[in-house]
N, C-alpha and C. Protein backbone atom coordinates (compact mmCIF):
# COMPACT_ATOMS: atom_id res chain seq x y z
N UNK A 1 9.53 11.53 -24.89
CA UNK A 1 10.68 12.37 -24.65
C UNK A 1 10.29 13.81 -24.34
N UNK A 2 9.14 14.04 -24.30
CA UNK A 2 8.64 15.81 -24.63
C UNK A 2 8.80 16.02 -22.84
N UNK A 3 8.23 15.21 -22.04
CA UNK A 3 8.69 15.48 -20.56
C UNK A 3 9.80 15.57 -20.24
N UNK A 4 10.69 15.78 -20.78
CA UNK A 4 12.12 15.56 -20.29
C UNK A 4 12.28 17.13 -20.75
N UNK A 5 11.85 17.79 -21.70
CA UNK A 5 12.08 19.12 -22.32
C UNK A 5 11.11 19.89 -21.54
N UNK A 6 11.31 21.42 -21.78
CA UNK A 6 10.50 22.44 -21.74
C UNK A 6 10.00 22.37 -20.19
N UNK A 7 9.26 23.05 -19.87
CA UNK A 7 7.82 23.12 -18.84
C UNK A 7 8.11 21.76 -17.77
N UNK A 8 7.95 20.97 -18.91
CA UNK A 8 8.26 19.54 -17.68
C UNK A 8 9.25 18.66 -17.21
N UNK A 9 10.89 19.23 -17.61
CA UNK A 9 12.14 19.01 -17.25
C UNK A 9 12.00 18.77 -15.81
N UNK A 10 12.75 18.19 -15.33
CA UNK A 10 12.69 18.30 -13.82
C UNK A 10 13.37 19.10 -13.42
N UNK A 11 14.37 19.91 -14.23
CA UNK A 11 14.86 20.80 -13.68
C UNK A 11 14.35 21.87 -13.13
N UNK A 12 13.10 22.31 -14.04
CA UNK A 12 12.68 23.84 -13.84
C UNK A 12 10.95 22.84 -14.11
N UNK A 13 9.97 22.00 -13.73
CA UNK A 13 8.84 22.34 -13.29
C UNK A 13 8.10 22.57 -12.56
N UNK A 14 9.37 22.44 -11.48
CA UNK A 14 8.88 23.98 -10.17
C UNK A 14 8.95 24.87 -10.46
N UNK A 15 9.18 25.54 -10.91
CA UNK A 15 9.59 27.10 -11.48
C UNK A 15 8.54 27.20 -12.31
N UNK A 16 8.21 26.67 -13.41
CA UNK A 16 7.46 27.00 -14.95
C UNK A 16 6.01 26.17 -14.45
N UNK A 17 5.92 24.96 -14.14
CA UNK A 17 4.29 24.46 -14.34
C UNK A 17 3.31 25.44 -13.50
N UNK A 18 3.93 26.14 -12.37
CA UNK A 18 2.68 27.02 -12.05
C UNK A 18 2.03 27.95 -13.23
N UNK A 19 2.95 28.48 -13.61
CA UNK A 19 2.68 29.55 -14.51
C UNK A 19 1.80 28.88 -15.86
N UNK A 20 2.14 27.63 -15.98
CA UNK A 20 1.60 26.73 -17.27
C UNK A 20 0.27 27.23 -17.12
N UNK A 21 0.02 26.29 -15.42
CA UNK A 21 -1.54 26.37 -15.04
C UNK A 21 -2.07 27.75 -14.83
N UNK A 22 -1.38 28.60 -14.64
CA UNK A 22 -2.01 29.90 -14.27
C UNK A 22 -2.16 30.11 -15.75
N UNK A 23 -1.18 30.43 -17.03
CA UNK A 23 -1.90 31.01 -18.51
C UNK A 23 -3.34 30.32 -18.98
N UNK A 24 -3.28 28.36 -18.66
CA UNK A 24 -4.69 27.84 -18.87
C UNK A 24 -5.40 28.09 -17.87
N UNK A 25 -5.87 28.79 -16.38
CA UNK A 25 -6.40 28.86 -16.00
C UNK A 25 -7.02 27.93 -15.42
N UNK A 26 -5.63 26.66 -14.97
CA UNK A 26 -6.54 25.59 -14.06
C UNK A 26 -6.28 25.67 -12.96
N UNK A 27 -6.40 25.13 -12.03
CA UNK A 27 -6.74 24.49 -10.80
C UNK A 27 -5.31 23.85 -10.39
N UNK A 28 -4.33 24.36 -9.66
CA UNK A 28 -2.69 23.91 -9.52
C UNK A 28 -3.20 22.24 -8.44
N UNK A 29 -2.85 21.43 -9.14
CA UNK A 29 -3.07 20.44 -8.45
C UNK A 29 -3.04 20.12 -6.87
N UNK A 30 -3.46 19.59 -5.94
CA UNK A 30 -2.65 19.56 -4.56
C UNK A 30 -2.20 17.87 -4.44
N UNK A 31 -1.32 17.85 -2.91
CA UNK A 31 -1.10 16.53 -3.13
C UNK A 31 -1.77 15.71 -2.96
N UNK A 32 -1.06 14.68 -3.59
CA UNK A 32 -1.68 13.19 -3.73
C UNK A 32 -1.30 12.39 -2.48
N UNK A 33 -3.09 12.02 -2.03
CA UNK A 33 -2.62 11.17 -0.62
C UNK A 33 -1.93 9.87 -0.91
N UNK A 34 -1.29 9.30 0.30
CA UNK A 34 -0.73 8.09 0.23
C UNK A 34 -2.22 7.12 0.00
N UNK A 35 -1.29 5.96 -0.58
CA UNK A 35 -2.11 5.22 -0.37
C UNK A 35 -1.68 3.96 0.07
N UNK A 36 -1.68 3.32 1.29
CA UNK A 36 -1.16 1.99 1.20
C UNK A 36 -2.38 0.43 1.14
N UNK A 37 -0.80 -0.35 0.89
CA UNK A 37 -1.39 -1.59 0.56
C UNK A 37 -2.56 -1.98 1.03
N UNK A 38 -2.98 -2.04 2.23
CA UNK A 38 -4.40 -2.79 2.94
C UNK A 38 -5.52 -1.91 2.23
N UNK A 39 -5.47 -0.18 1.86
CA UNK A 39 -6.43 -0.01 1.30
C UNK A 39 -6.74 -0.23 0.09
N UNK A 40 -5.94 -0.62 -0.71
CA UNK A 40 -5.71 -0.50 -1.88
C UNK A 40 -6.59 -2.41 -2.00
N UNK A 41 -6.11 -3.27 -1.33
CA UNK A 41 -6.53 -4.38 -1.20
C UNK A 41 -7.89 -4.24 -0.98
N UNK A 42 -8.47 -3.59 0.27
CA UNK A 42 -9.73 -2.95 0.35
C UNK A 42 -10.81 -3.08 -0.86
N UNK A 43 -9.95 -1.99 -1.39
CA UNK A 43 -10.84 -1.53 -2.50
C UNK A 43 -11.00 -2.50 -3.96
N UNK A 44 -9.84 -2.69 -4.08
CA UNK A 44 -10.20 -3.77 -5.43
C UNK A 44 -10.22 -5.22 -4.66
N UNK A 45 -9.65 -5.74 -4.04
CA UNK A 45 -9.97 -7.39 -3.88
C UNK A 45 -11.34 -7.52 -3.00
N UNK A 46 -11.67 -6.59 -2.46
CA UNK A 46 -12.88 -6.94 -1.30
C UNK A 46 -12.28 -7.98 0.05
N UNK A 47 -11.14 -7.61 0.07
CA UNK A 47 -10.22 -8.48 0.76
C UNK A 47 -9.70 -7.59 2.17
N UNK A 48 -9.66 -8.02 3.36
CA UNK A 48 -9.51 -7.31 4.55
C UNK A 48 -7.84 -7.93 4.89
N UNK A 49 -6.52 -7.31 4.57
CA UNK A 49 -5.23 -8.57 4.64
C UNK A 49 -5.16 -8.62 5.97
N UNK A 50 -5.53 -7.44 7.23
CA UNK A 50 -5.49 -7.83 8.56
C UNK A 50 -6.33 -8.62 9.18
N UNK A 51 -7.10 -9.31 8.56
CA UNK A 51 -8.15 -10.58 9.10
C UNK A 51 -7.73 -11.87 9.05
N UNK A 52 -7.73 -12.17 10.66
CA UNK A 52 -7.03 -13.71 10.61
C UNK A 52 -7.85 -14.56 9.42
N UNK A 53 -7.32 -15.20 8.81
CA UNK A 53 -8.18 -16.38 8.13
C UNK A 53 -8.65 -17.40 8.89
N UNK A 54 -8.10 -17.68 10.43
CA UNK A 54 -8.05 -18.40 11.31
C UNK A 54 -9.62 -18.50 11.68
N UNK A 55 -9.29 -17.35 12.79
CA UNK A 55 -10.45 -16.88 13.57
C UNK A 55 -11.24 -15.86 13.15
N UNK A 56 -11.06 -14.87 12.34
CA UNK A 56 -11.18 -13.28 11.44
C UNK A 56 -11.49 -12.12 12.56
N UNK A 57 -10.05 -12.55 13.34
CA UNK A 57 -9.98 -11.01 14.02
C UNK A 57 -8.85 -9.93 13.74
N UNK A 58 -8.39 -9.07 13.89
CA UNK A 58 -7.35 -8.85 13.50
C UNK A 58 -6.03 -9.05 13.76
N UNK A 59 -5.35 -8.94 12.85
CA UNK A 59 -4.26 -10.06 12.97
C UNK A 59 -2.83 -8.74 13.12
N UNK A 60 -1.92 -9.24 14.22
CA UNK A 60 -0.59 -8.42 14.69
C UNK A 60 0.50 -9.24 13.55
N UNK A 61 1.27 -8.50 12.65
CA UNK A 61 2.47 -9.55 12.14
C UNK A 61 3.53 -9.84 12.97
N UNK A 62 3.80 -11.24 13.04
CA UNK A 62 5.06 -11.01 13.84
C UNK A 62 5.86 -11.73 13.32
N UNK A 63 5.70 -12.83 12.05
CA UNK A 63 6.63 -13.65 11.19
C UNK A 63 6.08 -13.59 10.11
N UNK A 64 6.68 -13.90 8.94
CA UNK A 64 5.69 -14.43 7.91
C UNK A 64 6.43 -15.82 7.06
N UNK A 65 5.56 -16.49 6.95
CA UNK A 65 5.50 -17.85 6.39
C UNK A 65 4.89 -17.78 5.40
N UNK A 66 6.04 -18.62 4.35
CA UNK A 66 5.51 -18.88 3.01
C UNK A 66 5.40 -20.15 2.53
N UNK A 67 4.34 -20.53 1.90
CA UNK A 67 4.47 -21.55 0.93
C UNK A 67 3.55 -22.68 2.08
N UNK A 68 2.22 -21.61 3.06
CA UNK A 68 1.19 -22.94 3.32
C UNK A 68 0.29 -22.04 2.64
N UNK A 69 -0.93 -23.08 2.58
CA UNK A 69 -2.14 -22.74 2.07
C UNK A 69 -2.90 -22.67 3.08
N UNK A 70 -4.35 -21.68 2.97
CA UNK A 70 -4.95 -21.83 4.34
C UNK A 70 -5.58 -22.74 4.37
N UNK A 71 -5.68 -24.23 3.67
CA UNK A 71 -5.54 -25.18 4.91
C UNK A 71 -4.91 -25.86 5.37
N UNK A 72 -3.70 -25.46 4.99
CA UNK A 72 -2.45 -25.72 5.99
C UNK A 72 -2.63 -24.99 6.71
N UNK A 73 -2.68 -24.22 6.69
CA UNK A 73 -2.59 -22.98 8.03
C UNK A 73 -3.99 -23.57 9.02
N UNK A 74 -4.69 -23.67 8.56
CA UNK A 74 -6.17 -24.65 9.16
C UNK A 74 -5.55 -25.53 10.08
N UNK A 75 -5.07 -26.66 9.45
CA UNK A 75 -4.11 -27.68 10.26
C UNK A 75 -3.45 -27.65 11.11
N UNK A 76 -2.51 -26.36 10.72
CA UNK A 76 -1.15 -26.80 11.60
C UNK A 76 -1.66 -25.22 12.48
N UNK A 77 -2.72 -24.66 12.85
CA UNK A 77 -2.69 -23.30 13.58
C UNK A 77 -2.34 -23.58 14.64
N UNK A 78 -2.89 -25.05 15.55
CA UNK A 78 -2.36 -25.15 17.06
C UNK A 78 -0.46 -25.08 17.14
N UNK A 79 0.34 -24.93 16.40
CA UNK A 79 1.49 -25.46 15.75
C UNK A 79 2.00 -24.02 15.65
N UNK A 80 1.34 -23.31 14.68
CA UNK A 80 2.10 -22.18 14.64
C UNK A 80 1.50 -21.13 15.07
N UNK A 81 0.54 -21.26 16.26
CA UNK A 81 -0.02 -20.16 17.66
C UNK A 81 1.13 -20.48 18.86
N UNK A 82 1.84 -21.49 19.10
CA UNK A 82 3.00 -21.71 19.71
C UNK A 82 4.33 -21.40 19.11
N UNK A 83 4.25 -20.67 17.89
CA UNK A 83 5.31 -20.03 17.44
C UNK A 83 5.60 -18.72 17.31
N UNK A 84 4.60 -18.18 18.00
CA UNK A 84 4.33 -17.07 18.50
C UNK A 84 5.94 -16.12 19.42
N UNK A 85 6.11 -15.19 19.46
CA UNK A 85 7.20 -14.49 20.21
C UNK A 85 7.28 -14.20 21.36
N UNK A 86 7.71 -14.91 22.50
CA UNK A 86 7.35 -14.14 23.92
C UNK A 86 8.92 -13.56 24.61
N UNK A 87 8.91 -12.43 25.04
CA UNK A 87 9.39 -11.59 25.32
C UNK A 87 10.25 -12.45 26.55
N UNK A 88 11.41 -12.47 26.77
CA UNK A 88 11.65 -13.43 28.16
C UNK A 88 11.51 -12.04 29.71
């Protein structure tokens, strides 16, 4: 509950946390980069999610299907490379 009071209300810790950091004499934080999903996958799974499992090139989304396994997806790829989107 102590964040909700004082210094770190959201009302006023624009106003007050500079000054927090300026009496301790730290370092005013800067921002925090984004981070999205594929890197984040990157980094902890050792996992690339834009790599076909197919072929392992990179992969464009254009549907997503749930509930095959990749070797279903193994199987049925001639199947669902013709399910592909073409523009008329």
């Amino acid at each position: 509950m102590i964040r909700y009071f004082g210094f770190l209300a959201n009302r006023v810790c624009g106003k007050y946390l500079p000054k927090v950091y300026e009496a301790l004499k730290m370092a005013t934080p800067g921002p925090v980069p984004k981070l999205y999903f594929a890197q984040m996958a990157k980094a902890f799974l050792n996992v690339d999610p834009f790599r076909c499992v197919l072929c392992g090139a990179r992969m464009v989304y254009t549907a997503a299907l749930s509930g095959l396994t990749v070797q279903g997806l193994i199987l049925n790829a001639q199947a669902i490379a013709q399910m592909r989107y073409v523009k008329p």
